[in-house]
Protein backbone atom coordinates (compact mmCIF):
# COMPACT_ATOMS: atom_id res chain seq x y z
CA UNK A 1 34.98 2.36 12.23
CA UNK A 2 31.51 3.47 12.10
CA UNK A 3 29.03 4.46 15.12
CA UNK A 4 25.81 2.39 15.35
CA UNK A 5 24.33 5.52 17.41
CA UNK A 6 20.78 5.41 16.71
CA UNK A 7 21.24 2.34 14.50
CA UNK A 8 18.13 0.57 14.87
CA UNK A 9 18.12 -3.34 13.96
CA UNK A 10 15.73 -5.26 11.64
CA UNK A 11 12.47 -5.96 13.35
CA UNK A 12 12.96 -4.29 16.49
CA UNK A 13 10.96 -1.09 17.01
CA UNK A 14 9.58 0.95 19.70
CA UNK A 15 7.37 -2.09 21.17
CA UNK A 16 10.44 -4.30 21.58
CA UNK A 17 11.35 -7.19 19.19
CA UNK A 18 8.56 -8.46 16.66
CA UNK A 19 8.82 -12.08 15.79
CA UNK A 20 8.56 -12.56 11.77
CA UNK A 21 5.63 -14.71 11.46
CA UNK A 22 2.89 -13.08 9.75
CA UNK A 23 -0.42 -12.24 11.64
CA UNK A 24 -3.16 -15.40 11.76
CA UNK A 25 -6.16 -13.81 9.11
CA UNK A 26 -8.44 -13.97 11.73
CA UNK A 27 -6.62 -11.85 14.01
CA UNK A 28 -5.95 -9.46 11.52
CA UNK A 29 -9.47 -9.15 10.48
CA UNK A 30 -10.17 -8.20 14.39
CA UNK A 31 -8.22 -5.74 14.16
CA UNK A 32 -9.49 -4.16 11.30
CA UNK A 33 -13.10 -4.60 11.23
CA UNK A 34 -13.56 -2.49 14.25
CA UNK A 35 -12.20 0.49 12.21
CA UNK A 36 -14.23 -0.27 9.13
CA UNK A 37 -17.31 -0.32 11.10
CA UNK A 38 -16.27 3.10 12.60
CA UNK A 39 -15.87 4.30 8.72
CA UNK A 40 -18.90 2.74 7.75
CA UNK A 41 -21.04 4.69 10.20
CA UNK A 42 -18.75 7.50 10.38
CA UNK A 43 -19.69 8.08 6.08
CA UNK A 44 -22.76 6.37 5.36
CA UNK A 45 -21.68 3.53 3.27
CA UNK A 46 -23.79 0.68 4.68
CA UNK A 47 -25.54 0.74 1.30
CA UNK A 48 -22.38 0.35 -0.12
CA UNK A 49 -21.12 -2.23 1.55
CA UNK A 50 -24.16 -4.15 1.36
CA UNK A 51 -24.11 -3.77 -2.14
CA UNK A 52 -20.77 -5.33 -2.89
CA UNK A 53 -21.43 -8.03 -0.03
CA UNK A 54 -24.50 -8.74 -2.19
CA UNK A 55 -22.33 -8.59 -5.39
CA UNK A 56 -19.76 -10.93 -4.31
CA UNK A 57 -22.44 -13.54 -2.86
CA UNK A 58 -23.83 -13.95 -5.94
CA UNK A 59 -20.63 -13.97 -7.99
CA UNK A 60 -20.07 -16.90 -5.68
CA UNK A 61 -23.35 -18.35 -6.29
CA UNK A 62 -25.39 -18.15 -3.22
């Protein structure tokens, strides 16, 4: 028979047991926009990203 020593089970990990919904998109986007802003400032890109926020506003017709 075969030892399950260090066998670790589907969708447990080191913070205990995850449940298998997916993440709300809100939540998700608070998690990441802090570290996009951090990027943003960190390389310059505001013009950038104002760009392409200006691109897809008017590809949506505002």
């Amino acid at each position: 028979m075969a030892s399950l020593k260090g066998h670790v089970p589907h969708g447990s990990g080191p913070f205990g047991d995850r449940p298998s919904a997916r993440r709300h998109p809100l939540v998700a986007t608070a998690m990441v926009l802090p570290l996009a802003a951090l990027l943003v400032v960190a390389f310059g890109g505001w013009d950038a990203v104002v760009t392409q926020a200006s691109s897809v506003g008017v590809m949506l017709g505002r």
